[in-house]
N, C-alpha and C. Protein backbone atom coordinates (compact mmCIF):
# COMPACT_ATOMS: atom_id res chain seq x y z
N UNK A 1 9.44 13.51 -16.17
CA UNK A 1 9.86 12.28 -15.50
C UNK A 1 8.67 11.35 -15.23
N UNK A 2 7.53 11.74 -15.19
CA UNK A 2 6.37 10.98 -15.11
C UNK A 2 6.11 10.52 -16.43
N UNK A 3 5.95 9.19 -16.49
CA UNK A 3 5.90 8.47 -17.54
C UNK A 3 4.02 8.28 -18.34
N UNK A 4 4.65 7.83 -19.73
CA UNK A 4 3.13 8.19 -20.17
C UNK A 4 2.24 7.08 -20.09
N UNK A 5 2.96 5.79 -20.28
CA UNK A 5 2.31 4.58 -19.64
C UNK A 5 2.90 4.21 -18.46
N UNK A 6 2.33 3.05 -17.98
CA UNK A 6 2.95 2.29 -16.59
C UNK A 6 1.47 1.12 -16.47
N UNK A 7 2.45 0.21 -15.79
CA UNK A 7 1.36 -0.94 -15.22
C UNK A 7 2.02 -1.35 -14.22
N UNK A 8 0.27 -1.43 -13.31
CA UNK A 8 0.54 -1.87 -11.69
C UNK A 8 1.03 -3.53 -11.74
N UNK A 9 1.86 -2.98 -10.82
CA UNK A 9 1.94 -4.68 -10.30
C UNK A 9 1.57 -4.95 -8.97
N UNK A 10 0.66 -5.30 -9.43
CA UNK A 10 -0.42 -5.53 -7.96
C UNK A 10 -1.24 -6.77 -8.15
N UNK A 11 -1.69 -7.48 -7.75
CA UNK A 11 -2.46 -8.67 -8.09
C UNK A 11 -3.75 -8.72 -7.26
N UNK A 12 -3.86 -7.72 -5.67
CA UNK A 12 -4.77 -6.93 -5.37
C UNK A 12 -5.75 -5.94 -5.68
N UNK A 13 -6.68 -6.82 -6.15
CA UNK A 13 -7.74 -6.07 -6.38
C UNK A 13 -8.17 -4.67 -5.94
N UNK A 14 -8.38 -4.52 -4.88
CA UNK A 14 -8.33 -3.47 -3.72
C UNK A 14 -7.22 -2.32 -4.14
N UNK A 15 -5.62 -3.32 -4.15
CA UNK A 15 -4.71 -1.80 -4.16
C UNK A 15 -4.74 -1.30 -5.37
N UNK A 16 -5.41 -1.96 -6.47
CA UNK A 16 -5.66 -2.04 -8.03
C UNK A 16 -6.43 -0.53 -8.19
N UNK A 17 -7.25 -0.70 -7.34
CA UNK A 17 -8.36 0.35 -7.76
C UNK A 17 -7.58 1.76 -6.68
N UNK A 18 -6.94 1.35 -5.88
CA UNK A 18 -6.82 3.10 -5.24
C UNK A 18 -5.48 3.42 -5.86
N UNK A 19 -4.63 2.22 -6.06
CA UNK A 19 -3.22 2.99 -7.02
C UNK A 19 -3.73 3.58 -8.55
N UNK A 20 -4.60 3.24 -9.33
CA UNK A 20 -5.23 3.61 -10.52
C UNK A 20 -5.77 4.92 -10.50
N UNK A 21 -6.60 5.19 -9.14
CA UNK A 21 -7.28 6.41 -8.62
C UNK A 21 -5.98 7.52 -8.39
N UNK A 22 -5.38 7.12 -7.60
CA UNK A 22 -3.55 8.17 -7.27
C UNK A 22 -3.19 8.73 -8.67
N UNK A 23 -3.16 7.47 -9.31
CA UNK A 23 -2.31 7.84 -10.39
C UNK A 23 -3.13 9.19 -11.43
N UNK A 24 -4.23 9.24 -11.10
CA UNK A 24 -5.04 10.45 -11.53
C UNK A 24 -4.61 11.42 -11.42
N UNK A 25 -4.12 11.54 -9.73
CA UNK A 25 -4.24 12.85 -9.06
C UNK A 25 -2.56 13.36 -9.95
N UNK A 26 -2.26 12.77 -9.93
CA UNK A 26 -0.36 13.00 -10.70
C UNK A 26 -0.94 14.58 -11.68
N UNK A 27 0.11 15.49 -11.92
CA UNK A 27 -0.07 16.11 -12.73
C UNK A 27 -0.16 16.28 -14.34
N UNK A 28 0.27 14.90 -14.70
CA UNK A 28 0.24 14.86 -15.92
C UNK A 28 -0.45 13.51 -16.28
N UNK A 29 -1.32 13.40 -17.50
CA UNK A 29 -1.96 12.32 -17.74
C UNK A 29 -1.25 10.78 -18.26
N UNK A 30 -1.60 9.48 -17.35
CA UNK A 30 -0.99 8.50 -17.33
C UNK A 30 -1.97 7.30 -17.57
N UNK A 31 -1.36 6.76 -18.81
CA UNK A 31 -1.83 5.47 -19.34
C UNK A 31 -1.89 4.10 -18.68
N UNK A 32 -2.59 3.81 -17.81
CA UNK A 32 -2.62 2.87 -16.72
C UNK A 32 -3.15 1.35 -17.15
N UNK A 33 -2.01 0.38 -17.12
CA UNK A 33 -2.66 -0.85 -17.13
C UNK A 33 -2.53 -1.73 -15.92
N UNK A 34 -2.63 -2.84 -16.27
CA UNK A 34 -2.71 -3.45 -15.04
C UNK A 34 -2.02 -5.13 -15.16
N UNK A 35 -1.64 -5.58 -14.36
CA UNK A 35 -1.49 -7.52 -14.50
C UNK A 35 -2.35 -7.95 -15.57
N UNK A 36 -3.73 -7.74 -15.44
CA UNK A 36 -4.53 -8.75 -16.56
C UNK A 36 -4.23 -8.67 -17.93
N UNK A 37 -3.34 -7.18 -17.99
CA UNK A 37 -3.02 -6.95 -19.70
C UNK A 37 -2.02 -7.66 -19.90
N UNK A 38 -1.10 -8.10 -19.29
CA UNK A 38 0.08 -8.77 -18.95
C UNK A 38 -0.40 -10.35 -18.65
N UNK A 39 -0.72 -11.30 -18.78
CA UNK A 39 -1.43 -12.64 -18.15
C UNK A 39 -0.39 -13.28 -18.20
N UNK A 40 0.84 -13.53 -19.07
CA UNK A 40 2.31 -14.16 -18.82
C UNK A 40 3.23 -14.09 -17.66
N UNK A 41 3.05 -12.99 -16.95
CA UNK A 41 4.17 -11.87 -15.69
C UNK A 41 3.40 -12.28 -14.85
N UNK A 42 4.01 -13.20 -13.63
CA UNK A 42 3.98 -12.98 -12.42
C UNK A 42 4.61 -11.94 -11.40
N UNK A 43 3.94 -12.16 -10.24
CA UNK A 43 4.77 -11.50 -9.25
C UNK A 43 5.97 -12.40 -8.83
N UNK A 44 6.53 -11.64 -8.04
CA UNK A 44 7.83 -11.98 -7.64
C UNK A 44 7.47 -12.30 -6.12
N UNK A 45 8.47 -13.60 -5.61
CA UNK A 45 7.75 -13.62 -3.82
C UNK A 45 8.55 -12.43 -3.02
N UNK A 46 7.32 -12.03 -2.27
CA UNK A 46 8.06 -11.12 -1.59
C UNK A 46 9.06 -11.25 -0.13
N UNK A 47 10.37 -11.37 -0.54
CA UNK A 47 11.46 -11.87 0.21
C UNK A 47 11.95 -10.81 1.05
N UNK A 48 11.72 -9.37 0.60
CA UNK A 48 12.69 -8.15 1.43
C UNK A 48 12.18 -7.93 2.80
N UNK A 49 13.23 -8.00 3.69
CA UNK A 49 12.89 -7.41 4.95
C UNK A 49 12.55 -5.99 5.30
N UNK A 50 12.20 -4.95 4.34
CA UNK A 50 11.27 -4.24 3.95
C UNK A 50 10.15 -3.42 3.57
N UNK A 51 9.29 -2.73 3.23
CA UNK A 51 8.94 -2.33 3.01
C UNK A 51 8.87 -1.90 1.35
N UNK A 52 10.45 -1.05 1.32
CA UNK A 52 10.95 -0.92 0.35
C UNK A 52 11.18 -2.40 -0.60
N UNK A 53 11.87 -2.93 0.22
CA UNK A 53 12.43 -3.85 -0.72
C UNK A 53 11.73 -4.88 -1.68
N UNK A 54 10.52 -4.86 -0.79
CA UNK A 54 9.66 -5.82 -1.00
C UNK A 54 8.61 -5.13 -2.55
N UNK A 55 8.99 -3.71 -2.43
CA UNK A 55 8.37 -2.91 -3.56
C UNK A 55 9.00 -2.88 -5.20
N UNK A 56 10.58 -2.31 -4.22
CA UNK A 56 11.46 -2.57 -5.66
C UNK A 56 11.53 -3.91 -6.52
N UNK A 57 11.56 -5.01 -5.64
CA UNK A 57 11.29 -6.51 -6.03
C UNK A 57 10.45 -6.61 -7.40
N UNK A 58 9.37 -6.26 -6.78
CA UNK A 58 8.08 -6.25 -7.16
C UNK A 58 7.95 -5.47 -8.98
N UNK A 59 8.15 -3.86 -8.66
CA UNK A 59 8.17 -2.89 -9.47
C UNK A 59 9.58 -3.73 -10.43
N UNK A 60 10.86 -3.71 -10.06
CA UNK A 60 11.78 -4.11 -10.88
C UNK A 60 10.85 -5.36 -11.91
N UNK A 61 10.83 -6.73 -11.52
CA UNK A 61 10.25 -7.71 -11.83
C UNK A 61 9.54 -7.19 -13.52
N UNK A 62 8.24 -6.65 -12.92
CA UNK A 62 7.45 -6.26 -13.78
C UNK A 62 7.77 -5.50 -14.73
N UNK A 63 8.71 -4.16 -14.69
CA UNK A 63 8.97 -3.52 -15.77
C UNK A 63 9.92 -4.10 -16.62
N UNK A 64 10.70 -4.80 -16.46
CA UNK A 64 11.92 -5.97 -16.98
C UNK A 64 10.92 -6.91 -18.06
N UNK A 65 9.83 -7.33 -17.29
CA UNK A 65 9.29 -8.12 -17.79
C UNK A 65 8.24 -7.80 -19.24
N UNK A 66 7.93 -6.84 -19.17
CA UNK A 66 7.15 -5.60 -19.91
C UNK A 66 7.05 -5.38 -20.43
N UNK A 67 8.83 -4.32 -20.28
CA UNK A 67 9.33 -3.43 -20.76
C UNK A 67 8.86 -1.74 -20.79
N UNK A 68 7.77 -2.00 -19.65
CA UNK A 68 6.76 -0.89 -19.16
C UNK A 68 7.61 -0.07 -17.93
N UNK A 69 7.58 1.24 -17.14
CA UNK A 69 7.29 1.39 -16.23
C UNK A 69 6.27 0.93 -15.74
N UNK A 70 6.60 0.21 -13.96
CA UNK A 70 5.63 -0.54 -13.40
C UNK A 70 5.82 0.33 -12.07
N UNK A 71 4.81 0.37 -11.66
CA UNK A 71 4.43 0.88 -10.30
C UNK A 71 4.36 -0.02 -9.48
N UNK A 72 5.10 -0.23 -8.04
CA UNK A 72 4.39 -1.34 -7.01
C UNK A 72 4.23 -0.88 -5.79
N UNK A 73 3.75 -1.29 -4.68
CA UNK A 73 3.80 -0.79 -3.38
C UNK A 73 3.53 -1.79 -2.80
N UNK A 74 4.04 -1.91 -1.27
CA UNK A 74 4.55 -2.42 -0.73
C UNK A 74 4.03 -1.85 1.09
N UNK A 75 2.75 -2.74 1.67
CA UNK A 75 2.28 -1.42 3.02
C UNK A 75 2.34 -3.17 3.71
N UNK A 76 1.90 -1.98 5.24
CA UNK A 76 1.16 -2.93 6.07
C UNK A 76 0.87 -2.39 7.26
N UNK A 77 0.59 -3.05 8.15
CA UNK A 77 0.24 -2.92 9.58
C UNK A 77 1.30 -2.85 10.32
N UNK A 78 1.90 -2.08 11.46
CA UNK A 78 2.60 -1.82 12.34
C UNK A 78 1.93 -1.70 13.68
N UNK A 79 1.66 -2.93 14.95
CA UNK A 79 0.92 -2.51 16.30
C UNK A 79 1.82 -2.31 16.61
N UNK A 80 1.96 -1.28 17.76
CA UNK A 80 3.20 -1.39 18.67
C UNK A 80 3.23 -2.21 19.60
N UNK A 81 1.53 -2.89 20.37
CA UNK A 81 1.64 -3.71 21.11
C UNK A 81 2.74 -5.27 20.32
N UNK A 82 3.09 -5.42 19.46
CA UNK A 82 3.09 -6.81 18.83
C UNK A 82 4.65 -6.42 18.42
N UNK A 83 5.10 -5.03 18.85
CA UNK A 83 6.65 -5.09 18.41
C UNK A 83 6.58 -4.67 16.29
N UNK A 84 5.31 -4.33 16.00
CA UNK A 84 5.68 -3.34 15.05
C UNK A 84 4.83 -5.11 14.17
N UNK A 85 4.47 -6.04 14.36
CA UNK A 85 4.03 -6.85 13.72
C UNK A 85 2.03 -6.31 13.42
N UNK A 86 1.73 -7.10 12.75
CA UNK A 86 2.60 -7.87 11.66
C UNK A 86 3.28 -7.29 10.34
N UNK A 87 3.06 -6.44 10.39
CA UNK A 87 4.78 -5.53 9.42
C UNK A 87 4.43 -5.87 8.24
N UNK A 88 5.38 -6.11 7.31
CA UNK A 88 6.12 -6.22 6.12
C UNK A 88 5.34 -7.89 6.30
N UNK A 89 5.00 -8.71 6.48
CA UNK A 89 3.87 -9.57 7.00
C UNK A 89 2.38 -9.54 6.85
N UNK A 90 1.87 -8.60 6.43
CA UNK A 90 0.70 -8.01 7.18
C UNK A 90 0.15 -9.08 6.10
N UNK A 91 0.35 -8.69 4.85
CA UNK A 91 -0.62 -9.80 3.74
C UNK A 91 -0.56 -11.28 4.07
N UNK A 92 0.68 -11.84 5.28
CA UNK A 92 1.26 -13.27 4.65
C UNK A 92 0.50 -13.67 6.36
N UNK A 93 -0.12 -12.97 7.39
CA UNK A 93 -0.77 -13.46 8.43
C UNK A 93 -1.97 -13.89 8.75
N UNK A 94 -2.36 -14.34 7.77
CA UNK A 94 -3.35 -15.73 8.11
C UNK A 94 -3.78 -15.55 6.44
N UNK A 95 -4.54 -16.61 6.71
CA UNK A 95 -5.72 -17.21 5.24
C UNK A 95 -6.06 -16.08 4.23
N UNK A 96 -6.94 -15.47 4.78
CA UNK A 96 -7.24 -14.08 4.06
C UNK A 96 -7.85 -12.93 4.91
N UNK A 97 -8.31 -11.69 4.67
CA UNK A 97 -8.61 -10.70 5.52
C UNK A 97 -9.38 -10.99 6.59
N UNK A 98 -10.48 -12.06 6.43
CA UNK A 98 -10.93 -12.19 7.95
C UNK A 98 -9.91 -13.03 8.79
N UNK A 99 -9.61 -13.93 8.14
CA UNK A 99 -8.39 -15.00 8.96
C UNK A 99 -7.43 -14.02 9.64
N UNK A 100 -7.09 -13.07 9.11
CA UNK A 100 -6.06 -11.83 9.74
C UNK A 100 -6.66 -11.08 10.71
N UNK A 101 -7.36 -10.36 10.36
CA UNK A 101 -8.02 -9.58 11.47
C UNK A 101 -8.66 -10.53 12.56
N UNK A 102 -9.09 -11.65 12.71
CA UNK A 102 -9.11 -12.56 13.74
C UNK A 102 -8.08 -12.78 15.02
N UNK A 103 -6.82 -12.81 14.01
CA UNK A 103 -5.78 -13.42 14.38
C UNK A 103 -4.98 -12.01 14.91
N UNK A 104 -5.84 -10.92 14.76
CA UNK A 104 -5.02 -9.81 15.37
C UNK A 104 -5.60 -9.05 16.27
N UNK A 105 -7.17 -9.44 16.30
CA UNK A 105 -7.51 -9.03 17.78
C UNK A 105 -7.46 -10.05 18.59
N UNK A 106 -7.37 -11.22 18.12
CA UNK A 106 -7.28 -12.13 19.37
C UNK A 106 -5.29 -11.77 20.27
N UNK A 107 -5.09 -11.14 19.33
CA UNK A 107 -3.33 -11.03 19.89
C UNK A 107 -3.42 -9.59 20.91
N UNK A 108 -4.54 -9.01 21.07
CA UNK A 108 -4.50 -7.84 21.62
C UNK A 108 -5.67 -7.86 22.28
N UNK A 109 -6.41 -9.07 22.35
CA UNK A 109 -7.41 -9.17 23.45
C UNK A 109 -7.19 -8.92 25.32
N UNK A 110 -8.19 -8.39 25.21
CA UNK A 110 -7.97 -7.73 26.38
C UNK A 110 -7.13 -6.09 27.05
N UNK A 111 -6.32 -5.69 25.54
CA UNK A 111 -5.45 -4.43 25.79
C UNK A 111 -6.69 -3.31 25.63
N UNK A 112 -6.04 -2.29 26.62
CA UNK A 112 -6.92 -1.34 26.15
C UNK A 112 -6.87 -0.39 25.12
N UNK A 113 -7.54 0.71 25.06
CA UNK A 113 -7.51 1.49 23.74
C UNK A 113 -6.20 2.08 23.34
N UNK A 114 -5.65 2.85 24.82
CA UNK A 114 -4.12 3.07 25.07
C UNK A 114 -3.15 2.66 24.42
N UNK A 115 -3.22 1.21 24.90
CA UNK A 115 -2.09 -0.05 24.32
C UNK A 115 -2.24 -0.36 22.99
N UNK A 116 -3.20 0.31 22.47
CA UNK A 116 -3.62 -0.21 20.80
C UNK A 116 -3.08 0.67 19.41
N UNK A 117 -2.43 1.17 19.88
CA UNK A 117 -1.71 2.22 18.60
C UNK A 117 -0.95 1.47 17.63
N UNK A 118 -1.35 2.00 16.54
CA UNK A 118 -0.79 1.27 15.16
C UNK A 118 -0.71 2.46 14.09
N UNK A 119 0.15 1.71 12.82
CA UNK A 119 -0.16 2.41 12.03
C UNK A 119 0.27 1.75 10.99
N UNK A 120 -0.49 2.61 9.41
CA UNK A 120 -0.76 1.92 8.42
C UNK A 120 0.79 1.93 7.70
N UNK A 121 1.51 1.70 6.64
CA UNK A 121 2.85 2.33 6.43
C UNK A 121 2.96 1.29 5.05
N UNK A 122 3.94 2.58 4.08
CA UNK A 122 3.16 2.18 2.53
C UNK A 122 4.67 2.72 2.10
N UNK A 123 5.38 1.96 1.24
CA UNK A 123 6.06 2.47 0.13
C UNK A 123 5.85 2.48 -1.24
N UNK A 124 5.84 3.22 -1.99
CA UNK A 124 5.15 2.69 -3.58
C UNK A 124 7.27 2.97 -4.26
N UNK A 125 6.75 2.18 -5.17
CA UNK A 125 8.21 2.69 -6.17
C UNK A 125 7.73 2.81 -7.64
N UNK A 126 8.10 3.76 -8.33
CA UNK A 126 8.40 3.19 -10.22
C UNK A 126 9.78 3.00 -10.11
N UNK A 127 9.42 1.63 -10.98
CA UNK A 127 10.55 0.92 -12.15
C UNK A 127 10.69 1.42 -13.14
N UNK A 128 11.53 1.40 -14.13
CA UNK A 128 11.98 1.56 -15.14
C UNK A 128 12.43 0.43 -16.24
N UNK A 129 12.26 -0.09 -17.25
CA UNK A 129 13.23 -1.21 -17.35
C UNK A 129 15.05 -0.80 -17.65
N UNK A 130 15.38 0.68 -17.39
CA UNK A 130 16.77 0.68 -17.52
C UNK A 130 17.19 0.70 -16.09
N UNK A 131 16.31 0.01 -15.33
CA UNK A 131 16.75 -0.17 -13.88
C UNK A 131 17.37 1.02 -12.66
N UNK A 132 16.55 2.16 -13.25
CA UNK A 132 15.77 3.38 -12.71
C UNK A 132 15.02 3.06 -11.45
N UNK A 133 14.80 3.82 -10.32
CA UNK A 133 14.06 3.63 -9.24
C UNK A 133 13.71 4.94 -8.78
N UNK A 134 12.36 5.22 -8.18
CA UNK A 134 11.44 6.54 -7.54
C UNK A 134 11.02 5.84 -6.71
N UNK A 135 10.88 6.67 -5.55
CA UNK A 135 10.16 6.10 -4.05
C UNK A 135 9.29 7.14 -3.45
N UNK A 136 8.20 6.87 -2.83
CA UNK A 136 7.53 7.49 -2.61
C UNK A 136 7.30 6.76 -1.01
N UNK A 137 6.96 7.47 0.43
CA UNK A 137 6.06 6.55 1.20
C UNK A 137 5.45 7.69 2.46
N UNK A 138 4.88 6.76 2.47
CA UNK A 138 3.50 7.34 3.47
C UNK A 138 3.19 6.53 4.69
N UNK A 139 2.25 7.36 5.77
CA UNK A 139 2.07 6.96 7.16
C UNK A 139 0.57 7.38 7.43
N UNK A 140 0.52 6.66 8.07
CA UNK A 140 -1.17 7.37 8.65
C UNK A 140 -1.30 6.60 10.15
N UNK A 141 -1.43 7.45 11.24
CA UNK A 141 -1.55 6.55 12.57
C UNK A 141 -3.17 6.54 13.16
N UNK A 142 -3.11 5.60 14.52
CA UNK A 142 -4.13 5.03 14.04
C UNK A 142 -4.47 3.87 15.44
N UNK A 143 -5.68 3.67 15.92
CA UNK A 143 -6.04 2.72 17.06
C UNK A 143 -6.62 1.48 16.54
N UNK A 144 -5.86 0.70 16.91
CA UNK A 144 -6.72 -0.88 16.28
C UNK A 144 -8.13 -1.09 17.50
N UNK A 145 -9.23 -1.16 16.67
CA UNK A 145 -10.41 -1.39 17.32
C UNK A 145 -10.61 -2.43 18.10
N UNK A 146 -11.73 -3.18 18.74
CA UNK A 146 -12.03 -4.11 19.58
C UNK A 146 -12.97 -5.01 18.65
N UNK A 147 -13.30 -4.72 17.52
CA UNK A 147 -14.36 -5.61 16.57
C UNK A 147 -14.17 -4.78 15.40
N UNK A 148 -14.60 -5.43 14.24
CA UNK A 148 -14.53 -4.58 13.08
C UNK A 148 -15.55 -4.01 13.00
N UNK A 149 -15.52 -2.95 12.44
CA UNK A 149 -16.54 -1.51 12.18
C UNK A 149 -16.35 -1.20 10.83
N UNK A 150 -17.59 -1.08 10.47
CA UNK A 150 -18.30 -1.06 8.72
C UNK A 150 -17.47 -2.11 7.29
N UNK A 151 -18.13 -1.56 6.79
CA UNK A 151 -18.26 -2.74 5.45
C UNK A 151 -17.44 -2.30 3.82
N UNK A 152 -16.57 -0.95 4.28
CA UNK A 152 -15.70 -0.70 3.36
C UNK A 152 -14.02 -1.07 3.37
N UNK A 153 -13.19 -0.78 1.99
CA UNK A 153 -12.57 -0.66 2.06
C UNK A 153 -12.08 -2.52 1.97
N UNK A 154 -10.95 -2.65 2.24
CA UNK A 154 -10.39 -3.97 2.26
C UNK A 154 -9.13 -4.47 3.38
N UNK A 155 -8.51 -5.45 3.38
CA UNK A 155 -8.04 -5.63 4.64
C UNK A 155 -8.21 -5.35 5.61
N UNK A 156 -7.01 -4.61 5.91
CA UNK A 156 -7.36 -4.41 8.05
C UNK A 156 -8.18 -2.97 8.05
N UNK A 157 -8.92 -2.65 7.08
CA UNK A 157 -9.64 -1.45 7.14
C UNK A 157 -10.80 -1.25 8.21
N UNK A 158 -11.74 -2.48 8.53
CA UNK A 158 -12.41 -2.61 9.24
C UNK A 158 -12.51 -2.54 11.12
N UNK A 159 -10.43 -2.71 11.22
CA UNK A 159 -10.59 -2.58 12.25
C UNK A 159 -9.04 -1.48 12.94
N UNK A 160 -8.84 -0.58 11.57
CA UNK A 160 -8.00 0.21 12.03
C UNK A 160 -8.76 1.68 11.95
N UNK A 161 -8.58 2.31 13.28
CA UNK A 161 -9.36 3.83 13.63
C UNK A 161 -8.50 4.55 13.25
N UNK A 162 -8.32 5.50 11.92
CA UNK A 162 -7.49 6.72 11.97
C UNK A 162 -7.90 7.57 13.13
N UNK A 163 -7.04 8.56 13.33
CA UNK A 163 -7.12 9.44 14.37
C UNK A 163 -7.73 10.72 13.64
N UNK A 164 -6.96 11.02 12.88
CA UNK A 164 -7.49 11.95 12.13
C UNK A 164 -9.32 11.76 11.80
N UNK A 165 -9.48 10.83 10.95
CA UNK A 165 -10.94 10.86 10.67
C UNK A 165 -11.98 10.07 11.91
N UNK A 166 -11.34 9.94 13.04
CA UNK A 166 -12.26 9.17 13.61
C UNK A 166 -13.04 8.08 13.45
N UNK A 167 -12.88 7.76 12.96
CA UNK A 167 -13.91 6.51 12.37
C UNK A 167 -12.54 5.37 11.64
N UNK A 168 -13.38 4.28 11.58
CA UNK A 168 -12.47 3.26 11.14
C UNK A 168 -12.23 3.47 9.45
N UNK A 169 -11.23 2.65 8.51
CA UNK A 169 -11.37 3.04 7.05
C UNK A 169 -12.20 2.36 6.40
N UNK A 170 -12.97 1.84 7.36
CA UNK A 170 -14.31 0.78 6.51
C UNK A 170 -15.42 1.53 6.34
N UNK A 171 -15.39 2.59 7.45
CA UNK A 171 -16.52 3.23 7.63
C UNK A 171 -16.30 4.16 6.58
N UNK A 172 -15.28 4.67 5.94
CA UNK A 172 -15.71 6.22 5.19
C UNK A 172 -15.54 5.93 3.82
N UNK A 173 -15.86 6.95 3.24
CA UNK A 173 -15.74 7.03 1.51
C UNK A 173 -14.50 6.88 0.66
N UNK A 174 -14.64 6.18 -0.25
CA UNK A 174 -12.83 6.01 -0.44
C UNK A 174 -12.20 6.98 -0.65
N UNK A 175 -12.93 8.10 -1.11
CA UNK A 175 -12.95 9.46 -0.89
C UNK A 175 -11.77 10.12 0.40
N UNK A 176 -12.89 9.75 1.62
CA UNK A 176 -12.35 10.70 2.60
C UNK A 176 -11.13 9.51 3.00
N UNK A 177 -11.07 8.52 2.56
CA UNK A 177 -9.83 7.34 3.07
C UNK A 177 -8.48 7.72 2.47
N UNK A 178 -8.52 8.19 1.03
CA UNK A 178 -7.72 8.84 0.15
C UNK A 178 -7.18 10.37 0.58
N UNK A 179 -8.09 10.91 1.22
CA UNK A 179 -7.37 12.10 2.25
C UNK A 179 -6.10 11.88 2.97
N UNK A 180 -6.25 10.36 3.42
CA UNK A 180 -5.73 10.57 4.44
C UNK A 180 -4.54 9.37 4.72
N UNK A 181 -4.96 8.20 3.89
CA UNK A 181 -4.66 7.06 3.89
C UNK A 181 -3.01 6.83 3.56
N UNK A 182 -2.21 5.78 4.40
CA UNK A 182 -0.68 5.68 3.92
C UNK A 182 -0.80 5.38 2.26
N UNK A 183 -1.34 4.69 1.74
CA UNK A 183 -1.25 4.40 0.08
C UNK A 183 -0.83 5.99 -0.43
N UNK A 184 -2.61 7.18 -0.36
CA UNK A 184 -2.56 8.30 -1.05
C UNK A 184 -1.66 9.06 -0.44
N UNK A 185 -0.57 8.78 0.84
CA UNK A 185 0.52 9.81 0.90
C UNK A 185 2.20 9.74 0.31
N UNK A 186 2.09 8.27 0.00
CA UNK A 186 2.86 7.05 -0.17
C UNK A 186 3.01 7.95 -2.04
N UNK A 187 1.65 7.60 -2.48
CA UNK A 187 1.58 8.12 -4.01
C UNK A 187 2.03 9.65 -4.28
N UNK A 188 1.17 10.38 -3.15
CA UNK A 188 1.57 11.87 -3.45
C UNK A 188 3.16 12.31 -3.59
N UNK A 189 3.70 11.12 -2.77
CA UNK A 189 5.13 11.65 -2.37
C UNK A 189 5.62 11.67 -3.57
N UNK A 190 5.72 10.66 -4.16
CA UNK A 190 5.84 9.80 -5.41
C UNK A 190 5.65 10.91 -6.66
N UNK A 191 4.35 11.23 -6.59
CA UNK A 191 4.19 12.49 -8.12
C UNK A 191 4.99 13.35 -7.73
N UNK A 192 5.15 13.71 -6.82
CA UNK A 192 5.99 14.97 -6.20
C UNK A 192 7.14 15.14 -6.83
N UNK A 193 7.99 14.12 -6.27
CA UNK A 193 9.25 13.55 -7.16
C UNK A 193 9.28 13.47 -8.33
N UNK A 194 8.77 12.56 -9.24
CA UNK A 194 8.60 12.57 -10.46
C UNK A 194 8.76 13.90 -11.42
N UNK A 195 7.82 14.90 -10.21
CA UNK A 195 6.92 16.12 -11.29
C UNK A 195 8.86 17.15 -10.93
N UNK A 196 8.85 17.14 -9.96
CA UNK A 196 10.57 17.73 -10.04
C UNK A 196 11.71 17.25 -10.93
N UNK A 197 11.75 15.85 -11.01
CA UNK A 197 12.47 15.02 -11.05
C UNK A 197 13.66 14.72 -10.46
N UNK A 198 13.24 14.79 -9.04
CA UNK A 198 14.31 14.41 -8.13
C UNK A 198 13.92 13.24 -7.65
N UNK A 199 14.92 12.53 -6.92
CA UNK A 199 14.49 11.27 -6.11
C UNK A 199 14.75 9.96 -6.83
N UNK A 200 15.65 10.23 -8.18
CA UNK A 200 15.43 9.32 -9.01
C UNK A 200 16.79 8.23 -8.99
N UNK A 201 16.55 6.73 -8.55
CA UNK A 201 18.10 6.41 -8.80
C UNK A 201 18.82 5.08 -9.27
N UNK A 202 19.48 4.72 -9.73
CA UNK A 202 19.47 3.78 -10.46
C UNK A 202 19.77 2.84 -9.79
């Protein structure tokens, strides 16, 4: 059920390189391209109230377009101070990653460490072009910091503290981020399925 090609539909650089890396870990070897091999195929706007939806969108789009299995995913940020924002949002809240993370400690200025619980939250899907669907998703929880901390990683990495690794995801190796991270649990789920072939639906 794991397919021998597939291309991301991602236009993120960032999720480019750790969905490419996942797709390693899969048990069977997978022919990975990407948007740039494709330069005709856009994305699709992302309209689903979602997680999911906003994935299948995405993944459908691309493999239709193709004629590839396409992989997409679909994460974001969940504070609880903010009522679970900025969500399914997380990419569309401000300018770009610093404009965001600005705009999200200033929304939690002043809370303490307590009040700061979040978490990361990731659906990936394959498409099919016979309009086939696999889902995979993942969680990782997590304290939004008071300033950003280190110089890895991308988006809100700088200022979200896993619990597990202690440290923010800027600070560690993409390595130990991939331990632990909603994307690599999001993916694992995903080969899982595939490698059974359950989970699969049209």
């Amino acid at each position: 059920m794991i397919p021998g090609r597939l291309v991301l539909a991602s236009g993120n650089a960032g999720k480019v390189r750790e969905l490419e890396a996942l797709v390693r870990e899969w048990p069977e070897a997978v022919q990975v391209c990407s948007l740039t091999d494709f330069p005709d195929v856009t994305l699709p706007d992302e309209t689903g109230a979602t997680y999911e939806e906003n994935a299948c969108l995405k993944a459908a789009a691309v493999s239709a377009a193709t004629g590839l299995a396409a992989l997409a995913d679909d994460s974001g940020l969940d504070v609880d101070a903010l009522g679970g924002a900025p969500g399914v949002r997380s990419a569309r809240y401000g300018r770009d990653d610093a404009d965001r993370i600005t705009k999200l400690l200033a929304a939690l200025d002043g809370r303490s460490a307590a009040t700061r619980t979040a978490r990361f939250r990731c659906v990936t899907v394959l498409a099919w072009p016979d309009g086939r669907l696999a889902v995979g998703e993942g969680v990782v929880e997590g304290v939004i910091t008071e300033a950003p901390v280190g110089d890895g990683g991308f988006g809100y990495d700088p200022v979200f503290r896993s619990i597990e690794l202690g440290r923010t995801f800027a600070e560690v190796s993409a390595g130990a981020k991939a331990g632990v991270s909603h994307r690599a649990r999001a993916m694992r789920a995903l080969g899982e399925r595939l490698a059974r072939g359950v989970g699969v639906e049209d």
